[in-house]
PDB file of N, CA and C in Angstrom:
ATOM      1  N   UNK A   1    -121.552  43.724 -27.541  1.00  0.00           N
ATOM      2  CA  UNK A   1    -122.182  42.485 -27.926  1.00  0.00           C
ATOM      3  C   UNK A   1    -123.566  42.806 -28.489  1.00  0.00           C
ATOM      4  N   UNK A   2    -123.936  42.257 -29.474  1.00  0.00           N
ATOM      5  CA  UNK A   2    -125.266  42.587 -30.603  1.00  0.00           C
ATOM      6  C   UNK A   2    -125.852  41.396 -30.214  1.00  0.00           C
ATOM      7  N   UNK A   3    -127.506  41.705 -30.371  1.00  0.00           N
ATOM      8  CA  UNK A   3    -128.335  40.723 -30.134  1.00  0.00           C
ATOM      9  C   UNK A   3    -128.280  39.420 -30.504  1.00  0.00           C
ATOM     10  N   UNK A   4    -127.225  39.463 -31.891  1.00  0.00           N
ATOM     11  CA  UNK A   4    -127.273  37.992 -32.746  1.00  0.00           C
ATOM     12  C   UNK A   4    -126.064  37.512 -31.850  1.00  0.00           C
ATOM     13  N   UNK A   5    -125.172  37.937 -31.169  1.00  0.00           N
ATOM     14  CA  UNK A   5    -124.263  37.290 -30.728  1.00  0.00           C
ATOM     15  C   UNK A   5    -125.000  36.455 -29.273  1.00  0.00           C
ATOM     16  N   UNK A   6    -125.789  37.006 -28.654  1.00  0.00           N
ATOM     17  CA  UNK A   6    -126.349  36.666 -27.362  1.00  0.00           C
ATOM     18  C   UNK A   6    -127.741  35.144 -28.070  1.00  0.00           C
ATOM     19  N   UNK A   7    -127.884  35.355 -29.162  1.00  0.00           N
ATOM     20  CA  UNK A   7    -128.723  34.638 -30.172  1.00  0.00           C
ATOM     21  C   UNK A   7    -127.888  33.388 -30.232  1.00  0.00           C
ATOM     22  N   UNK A   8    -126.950  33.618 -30.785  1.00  0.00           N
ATOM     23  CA  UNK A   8    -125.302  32.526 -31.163  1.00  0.00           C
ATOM     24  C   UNK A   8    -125.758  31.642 -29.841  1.00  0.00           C
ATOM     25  N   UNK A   9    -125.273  32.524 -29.122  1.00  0.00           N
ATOM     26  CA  UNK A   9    -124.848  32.107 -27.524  1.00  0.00           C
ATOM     27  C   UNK A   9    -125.394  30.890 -27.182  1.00  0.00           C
ATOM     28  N   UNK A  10    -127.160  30.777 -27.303  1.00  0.00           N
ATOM     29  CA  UNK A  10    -128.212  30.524 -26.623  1.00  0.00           C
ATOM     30  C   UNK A  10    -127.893  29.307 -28.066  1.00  0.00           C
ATOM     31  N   UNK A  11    -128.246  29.518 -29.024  1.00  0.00           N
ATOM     32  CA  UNK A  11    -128.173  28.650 -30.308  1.00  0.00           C
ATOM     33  C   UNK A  11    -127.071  27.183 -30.087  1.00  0.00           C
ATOM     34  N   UNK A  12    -125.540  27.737 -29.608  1.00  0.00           N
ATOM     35  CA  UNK A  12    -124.604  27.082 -29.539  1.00  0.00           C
ATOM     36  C   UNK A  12    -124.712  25.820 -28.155  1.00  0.00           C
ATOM     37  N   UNK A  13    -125.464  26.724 -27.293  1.00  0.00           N
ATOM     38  CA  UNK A  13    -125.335  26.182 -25.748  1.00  0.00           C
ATOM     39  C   UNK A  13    -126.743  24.992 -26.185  1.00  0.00           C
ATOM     40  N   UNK A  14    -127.709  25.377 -26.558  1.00  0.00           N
ATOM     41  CA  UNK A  14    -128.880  24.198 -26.827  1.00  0.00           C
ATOM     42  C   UNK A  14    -128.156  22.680 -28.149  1.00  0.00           C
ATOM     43  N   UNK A  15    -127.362  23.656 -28.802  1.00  0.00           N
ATOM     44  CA  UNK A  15    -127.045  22.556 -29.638  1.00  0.00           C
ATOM     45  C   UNK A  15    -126.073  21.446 -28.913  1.00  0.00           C
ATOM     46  N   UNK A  16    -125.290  22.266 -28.222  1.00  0.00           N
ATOM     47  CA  UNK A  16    -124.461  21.143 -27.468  1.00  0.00           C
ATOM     48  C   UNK A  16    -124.936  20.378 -26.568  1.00  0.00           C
ATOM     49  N   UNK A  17    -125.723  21.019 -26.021  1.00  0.00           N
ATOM     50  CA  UNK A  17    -126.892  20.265 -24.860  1.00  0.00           C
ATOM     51  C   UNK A  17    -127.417  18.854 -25.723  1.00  0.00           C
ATOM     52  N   UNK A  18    -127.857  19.148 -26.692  1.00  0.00           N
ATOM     53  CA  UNK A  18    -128.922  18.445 -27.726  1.00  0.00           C
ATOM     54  C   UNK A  18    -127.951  16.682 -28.039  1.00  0.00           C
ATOM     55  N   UNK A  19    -126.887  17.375 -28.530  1.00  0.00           N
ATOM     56  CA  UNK A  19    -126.102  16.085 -28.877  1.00  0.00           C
ATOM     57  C   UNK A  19    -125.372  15.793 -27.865  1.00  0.00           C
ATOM     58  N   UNK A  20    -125.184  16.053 -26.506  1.00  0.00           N
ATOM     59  CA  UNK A  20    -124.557  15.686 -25.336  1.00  0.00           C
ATOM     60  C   UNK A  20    -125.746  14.244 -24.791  1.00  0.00           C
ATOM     61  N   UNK A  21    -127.211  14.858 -25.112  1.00  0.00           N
ATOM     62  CA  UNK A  21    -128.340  14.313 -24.226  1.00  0.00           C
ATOM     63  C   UNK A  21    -128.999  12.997 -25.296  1.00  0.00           C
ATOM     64  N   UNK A  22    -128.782  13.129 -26.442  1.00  0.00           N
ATOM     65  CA  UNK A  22    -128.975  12.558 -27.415  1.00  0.00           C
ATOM     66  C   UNK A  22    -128.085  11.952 -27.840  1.00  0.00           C
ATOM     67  N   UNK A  23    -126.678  11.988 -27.328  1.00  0.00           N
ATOM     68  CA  UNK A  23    -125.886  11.106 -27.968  1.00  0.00           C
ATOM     69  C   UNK A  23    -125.347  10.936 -29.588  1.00  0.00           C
ATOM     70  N   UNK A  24    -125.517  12.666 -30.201  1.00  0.00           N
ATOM     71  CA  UNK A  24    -125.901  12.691 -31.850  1.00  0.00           C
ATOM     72  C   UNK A  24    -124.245  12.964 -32.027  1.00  0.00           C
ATOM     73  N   UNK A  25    -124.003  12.506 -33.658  1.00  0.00           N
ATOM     74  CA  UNK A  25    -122.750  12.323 -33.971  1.00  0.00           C
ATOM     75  C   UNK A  25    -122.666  13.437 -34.219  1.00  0.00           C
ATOM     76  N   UNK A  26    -121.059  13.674 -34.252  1.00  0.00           N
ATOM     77  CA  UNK A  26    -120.257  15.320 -34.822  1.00  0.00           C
ATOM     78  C   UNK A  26    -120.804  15.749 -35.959  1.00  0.00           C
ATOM     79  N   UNK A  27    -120.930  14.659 -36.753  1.00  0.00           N
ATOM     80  CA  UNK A  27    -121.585  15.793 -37.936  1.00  0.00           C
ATOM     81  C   UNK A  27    -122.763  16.725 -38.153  1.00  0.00           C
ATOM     82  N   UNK A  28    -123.523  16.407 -36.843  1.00  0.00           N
ATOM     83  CA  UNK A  28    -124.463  17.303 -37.117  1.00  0.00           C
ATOM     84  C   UNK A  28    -123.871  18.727 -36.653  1.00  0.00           C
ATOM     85  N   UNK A  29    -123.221  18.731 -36.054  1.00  0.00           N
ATOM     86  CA  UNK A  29    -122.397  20.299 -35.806  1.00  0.00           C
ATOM     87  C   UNK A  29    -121.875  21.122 -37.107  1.00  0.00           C
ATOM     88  N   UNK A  30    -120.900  19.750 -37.838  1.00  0.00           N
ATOM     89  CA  UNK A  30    -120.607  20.304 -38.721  1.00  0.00           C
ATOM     90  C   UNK A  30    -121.553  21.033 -39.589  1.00  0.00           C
ATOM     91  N   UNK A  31    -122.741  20.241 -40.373  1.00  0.00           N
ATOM     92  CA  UNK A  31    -123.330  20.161 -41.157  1.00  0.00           C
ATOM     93  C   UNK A  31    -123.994  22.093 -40.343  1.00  0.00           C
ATOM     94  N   UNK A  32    -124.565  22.253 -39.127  1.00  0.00           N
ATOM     95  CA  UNK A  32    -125.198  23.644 -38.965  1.00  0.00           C
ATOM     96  C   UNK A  32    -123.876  24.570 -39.283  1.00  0.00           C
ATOM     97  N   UNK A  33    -122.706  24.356 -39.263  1.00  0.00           N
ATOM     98  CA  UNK A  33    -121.095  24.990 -39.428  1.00  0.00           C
ATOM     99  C   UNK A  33    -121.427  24.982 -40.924  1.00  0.00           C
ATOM    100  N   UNK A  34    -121.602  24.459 -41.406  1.00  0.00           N
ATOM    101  CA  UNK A  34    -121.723  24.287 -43.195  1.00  0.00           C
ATOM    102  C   UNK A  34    -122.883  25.343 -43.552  1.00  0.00           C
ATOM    103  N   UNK A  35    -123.903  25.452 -42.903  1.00  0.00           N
ATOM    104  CA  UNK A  35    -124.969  26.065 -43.037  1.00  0.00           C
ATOM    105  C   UNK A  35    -124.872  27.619 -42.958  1.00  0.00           C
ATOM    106  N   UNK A  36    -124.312  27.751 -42.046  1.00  0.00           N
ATOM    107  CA  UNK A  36    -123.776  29.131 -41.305  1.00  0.00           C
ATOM    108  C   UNK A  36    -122.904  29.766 -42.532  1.00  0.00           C
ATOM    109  N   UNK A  37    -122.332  29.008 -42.929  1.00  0.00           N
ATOM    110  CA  UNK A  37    -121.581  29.371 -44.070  1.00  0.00           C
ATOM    111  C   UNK A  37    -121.993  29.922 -45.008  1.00  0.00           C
ATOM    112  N   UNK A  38    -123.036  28.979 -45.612  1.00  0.00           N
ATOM    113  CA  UNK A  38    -123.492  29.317 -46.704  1.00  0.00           C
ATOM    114  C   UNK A  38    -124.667  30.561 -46.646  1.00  0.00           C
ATOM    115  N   UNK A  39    -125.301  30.489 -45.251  1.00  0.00           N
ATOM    116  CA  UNK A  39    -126.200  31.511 -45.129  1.00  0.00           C
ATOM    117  C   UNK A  39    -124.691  33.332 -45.697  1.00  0.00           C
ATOM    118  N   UNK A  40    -124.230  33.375 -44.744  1.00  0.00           N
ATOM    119  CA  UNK A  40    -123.132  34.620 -44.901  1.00  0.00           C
ATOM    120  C   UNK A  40    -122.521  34.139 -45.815  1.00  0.00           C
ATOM    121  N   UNK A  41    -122.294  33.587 -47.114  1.00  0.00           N
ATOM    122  CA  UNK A  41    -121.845  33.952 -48.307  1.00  0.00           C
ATOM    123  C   UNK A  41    -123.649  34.272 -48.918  1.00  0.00           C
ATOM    124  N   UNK A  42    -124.873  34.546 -48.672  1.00  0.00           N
ATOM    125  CA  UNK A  42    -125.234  34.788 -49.310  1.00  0.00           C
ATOM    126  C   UNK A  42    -125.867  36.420 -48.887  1.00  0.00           C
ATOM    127  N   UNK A  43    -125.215  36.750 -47.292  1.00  0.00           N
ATOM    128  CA  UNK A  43    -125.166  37.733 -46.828  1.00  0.00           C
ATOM    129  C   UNK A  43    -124.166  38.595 -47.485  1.00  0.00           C
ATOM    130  N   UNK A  44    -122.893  38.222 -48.019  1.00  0.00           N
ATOM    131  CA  UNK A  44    -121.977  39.008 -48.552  1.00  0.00           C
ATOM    132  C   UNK A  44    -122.458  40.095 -49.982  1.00  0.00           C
ATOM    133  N   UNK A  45    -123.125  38.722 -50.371  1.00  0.00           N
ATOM    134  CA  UNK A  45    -123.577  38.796 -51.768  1.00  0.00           C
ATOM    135  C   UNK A  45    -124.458  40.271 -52.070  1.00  0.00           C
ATOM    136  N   UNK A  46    -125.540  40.215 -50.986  1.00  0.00           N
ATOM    137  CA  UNK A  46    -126.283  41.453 -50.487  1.00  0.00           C
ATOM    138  C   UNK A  46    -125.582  42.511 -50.099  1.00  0.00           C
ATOM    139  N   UNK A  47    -124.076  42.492 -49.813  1.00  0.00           N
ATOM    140  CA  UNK A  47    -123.715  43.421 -48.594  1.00  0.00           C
ATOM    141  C   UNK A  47    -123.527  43.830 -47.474  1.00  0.00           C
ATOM    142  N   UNK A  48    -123.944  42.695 -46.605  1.00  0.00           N
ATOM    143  CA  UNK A  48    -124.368  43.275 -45.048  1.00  0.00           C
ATOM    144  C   UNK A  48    -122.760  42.386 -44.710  1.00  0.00           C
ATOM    145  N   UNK A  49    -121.642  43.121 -44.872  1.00  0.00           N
ATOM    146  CA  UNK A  49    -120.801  42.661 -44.166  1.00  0.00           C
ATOM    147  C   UNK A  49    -120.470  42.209 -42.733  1.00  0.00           C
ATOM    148  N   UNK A  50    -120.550  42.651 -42.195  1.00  0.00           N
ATOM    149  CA  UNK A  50    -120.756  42.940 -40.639  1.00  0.00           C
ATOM    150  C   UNK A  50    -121.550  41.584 -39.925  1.00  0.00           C
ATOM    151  N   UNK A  51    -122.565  41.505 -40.515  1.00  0.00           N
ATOM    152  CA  UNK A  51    -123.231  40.289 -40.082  1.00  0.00           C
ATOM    153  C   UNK A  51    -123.084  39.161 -40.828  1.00  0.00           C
ATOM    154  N   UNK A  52    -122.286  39.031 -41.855  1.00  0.00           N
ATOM    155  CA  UNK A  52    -121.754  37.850 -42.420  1.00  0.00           C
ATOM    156  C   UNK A  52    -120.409  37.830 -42.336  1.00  0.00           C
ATOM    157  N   UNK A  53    -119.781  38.353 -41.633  1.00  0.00           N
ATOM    158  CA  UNK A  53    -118.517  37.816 -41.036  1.00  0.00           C
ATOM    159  C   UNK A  53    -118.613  37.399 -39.843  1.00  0.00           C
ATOM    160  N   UNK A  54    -120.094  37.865 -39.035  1.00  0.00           N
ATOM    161  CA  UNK A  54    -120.156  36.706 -37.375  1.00  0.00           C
ATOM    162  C   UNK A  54    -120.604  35.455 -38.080  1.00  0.00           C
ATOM    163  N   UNK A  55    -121.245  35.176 -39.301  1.00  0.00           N
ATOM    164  CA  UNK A  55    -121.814  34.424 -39.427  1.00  0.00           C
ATOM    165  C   UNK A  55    -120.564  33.056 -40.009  1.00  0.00           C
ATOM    166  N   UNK A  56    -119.375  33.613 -40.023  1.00  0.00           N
ATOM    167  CA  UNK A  56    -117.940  32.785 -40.784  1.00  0.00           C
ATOM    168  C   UNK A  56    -117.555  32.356 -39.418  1.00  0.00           C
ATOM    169  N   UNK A  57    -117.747  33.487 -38.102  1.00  0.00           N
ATOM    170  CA  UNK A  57    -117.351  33.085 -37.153  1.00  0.00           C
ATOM    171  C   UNK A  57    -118.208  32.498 -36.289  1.00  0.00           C
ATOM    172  N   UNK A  58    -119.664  32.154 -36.921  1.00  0.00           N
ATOM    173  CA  UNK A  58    -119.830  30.731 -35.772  1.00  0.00           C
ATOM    174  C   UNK A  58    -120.490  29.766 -36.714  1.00  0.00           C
ATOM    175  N   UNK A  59    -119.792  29.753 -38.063  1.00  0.00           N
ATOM    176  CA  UNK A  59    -119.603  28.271 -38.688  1.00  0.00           C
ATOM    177  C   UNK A  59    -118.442  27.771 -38.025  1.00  0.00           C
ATOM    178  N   UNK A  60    -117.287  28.611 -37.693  1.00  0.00           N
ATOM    179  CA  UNK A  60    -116.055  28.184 -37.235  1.00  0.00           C
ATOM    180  C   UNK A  60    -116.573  27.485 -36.158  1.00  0.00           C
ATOM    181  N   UNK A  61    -117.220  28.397 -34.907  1.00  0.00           N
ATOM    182  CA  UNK A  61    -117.369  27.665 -33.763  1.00  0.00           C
ATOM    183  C   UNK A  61    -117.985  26.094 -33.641  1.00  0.00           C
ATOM    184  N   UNK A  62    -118.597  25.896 -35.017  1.00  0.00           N
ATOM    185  CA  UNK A  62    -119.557  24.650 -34.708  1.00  0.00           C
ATOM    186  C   UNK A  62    -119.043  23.546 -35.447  1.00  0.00           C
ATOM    187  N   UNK A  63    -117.851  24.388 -36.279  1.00  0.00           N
ATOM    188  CA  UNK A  63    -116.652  23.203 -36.545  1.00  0.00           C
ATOM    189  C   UNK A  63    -115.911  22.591 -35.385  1.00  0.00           C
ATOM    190  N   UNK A  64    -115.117  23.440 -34.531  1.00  0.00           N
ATOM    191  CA  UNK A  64    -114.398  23.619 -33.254  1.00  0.00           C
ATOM    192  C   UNK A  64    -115.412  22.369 -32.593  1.00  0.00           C
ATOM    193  N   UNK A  65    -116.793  22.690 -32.459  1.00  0.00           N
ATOM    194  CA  UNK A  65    -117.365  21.952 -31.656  1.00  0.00           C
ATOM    195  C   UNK A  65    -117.502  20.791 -31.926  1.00  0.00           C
ATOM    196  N   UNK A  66    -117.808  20.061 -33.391  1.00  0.00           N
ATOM    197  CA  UNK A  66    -117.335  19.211 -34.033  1.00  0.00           C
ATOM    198  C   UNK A  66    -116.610  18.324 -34.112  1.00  0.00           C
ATOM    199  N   UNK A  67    -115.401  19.023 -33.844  1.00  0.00           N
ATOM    200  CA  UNK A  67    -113.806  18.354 -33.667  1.00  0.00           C
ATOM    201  C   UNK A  67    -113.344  17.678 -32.617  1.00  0.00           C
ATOM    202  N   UNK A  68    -113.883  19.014 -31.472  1.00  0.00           N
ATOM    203  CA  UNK A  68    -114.112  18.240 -30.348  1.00  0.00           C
ATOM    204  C   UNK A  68    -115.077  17.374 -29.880  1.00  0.00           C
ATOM    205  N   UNK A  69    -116.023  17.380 -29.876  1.00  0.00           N
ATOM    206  CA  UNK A  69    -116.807  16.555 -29.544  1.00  0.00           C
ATOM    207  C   UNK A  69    -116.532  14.748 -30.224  1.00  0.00           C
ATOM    208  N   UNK A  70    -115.831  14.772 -31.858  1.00  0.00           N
ATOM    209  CA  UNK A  70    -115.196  14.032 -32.258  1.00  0.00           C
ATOM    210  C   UNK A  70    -114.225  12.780 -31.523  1.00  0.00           C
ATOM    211  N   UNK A  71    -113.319  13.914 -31.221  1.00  0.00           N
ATOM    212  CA  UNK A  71    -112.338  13.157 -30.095  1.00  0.00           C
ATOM    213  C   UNK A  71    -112.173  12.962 -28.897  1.00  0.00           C
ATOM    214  N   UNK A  72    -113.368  13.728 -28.353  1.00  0.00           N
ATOM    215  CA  UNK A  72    -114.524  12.867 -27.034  1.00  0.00           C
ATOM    216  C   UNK A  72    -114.772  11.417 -27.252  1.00  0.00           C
ATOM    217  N   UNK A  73    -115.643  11.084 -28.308  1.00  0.00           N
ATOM    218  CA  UNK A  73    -116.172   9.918 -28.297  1.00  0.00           C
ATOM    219  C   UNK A  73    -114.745   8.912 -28.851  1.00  0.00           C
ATOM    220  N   UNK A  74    -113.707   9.406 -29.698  1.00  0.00           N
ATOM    221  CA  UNK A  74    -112.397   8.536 -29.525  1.00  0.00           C
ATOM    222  C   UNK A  74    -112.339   7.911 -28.304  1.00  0.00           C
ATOM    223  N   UNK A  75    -112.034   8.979 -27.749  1.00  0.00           N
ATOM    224  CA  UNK A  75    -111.312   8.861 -26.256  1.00  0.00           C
ATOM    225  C   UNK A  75    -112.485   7.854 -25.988  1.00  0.00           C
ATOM    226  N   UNK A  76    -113.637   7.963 -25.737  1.00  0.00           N
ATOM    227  CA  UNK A  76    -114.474   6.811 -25.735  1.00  0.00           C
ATOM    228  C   UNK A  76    -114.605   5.597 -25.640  1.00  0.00           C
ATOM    229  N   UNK A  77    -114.395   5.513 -26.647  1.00  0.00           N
ATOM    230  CA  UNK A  77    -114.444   4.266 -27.606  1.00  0.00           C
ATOM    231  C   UNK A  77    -113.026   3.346 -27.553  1.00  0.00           C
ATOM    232  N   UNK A  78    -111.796   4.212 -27.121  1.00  0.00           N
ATOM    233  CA  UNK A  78    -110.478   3.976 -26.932  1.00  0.00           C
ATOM    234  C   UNK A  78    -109.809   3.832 -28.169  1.00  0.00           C
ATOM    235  N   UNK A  79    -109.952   4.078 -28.998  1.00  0.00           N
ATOM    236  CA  UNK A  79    -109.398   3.682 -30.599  1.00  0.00           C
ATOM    237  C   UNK A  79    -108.205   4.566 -31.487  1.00  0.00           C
ATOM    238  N   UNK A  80    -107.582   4.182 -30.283  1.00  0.00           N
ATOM    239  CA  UNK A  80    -106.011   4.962 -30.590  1.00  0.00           C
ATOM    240  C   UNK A  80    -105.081   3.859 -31.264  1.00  0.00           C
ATOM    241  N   UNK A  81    -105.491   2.529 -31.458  1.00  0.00           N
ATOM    242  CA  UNK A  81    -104.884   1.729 -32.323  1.00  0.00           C
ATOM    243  C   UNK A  81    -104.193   0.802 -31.154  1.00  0.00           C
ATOM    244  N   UNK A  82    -104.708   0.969 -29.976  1.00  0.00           N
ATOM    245  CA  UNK A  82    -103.957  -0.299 -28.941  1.00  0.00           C
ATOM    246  C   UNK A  82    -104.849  -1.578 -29.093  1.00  0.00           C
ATOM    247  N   UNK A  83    -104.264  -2.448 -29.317  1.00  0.00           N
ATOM    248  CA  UNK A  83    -104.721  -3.738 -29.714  1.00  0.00           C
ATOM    249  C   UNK A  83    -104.938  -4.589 -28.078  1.00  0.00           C
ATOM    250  N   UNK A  84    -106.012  -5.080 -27.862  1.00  0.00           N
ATOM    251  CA  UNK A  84    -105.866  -5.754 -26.807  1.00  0.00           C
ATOM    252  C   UNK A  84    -106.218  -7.364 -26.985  1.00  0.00           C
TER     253      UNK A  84
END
């Protein structure tokens, strides 16, 4: 495990904290997942493979987190289409 992964770690765990305590919609997950992205395609561009392929793999994670956190607040909200 490399420093940026223990970095991730700490990064991922405050963000979820953040919109758990705040109540902030999924997209802001996405949108740092979008970010992550674009940072390591511009890591590729340079070369540094290695660290722009963790960087594909925790845009993924903050999609994942996204998704879920998504169909948390469904479940929520109850809006599975039962009419009452």
């Amino acid at each position: 495990m490399k420093i940026q992964d223990i970095g991730f770690i700490f990064v991922f765990i405050a963000v979820l904290l953040i919109m758990v305590i705040y109540k902030l919609h999924p997209k802001f997950a996405a949108v740092i997942g979008i970010s992550s992205l674009l940072f390591s395609m511009s890591l590729y561009l340079i070369g540094n493979l290695f660290t722009a392929e963790r960087f594909v793999w925790y845009g993924a994670s903050f999609f994942l987190l996204s998704i879920l956190l998504y169909f948390f607040s469904m479940a929520k909200k109850d809006t599975y289409g039962k009419k009452e």
